[in-house]
C-alpha atoms as a PDB file:
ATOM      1  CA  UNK A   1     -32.220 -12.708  17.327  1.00  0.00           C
ATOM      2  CA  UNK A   2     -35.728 -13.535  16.417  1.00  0.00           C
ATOM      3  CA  UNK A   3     -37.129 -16.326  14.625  1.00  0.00           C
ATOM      4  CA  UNK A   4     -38.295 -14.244  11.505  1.00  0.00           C
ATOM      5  CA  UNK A   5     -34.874 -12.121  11.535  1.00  0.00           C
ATOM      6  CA  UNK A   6     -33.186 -15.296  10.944  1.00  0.00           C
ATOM      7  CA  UNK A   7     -35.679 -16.413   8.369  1.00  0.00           C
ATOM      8  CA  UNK A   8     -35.143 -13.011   6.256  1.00  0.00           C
ATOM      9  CA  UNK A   9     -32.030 -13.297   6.327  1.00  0.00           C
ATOM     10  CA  UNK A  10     -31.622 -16.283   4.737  1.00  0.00           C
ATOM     11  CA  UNK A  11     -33.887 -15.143   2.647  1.00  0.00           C
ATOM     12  CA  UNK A  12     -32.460 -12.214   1.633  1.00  0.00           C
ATOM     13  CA  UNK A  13     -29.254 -14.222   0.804  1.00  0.00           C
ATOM     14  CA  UNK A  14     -31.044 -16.434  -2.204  1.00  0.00           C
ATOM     15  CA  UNK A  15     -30.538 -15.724  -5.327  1.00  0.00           C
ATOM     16  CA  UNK A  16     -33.646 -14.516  -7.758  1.00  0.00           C
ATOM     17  CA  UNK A  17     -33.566 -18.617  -8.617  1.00  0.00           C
ATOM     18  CA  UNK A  18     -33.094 -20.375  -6.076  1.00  0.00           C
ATOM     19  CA  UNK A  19     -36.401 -18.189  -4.205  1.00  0.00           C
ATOM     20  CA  UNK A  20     -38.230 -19.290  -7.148  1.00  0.00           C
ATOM     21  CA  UNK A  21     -37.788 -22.634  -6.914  1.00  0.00           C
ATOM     22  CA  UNK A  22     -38.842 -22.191  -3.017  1.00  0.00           C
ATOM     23  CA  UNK A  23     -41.762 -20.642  -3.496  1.00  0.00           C
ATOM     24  CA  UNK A  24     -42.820 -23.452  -6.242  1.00  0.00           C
ATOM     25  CA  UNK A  25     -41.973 -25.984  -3.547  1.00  0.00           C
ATOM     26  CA  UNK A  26     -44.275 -24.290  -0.937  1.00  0.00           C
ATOM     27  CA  UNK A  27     -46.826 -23.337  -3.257  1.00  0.00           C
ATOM     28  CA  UNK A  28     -47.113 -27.162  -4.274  1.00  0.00           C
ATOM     29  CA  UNK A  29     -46.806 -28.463  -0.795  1.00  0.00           C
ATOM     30  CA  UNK A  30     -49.999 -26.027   0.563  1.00  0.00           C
ATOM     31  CA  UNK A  31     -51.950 -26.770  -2.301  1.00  0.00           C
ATOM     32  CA  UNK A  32     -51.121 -30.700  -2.074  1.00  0.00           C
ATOM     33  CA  UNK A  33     -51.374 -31.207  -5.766  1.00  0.00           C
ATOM     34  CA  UNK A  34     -48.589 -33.449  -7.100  1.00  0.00           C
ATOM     35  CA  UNK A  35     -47.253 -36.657  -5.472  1.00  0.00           C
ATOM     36  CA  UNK A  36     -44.796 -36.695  -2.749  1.00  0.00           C
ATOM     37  CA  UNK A  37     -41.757 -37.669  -4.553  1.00  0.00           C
ATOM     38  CA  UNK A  38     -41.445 -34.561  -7.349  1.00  0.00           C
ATOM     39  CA  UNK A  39     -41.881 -32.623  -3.806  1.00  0.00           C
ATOM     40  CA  UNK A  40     -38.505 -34.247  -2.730  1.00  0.00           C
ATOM     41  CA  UNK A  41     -36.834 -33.864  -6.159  1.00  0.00           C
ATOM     42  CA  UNK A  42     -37.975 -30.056  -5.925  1.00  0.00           C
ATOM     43  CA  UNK A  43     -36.507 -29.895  -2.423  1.00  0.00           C
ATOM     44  CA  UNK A  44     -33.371 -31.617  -3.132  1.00  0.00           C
ATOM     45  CA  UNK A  45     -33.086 -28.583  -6.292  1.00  0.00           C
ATOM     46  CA  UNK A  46     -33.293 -26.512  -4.154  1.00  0.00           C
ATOM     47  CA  UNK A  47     -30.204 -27.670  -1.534  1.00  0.00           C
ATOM     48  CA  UNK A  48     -28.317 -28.265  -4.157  1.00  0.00           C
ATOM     49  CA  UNK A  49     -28.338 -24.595  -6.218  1.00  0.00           C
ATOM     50  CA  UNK A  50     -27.820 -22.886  -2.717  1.00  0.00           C
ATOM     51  CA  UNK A  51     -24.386 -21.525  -3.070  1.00  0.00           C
ATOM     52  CA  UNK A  52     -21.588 -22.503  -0.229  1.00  0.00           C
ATOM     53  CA  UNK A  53     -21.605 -19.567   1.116  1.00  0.00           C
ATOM     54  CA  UNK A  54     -25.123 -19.001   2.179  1.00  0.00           C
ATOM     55  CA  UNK A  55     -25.183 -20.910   5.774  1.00  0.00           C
ATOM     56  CA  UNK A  56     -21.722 -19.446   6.126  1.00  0.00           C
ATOM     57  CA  UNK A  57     -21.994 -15.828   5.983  1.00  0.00           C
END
């Protein structure tokens, strides 16, 4: 299995939410315009609204 079938597959397991607050994250990380530590407070969001299930399926 390929690097980007993995990839949309996870993706294609997030929730509407959850890919939001992704996308917000990466956004914000390309366009390097707020300070490293709401980066990791976005990213930690982000783990923890994943559902259990997710990296399990």
């Amino acid at each position: 299995m390929g690097f980007e079938q993995v990839v949309f597959k996870f993706l294609g397991r997030l929730s509407r939410e959850d890919l939001l607050v992704l996308l917000l994250l990466v956004f914000l990380i390309f366009e390097n315009r707020c300070d490293r530590n709401f980066k990791i407070i976005l990213l930690v969001i982000f783990l923890s609204g994943l559902e259990q299930g997710v990296f399990g399926r």
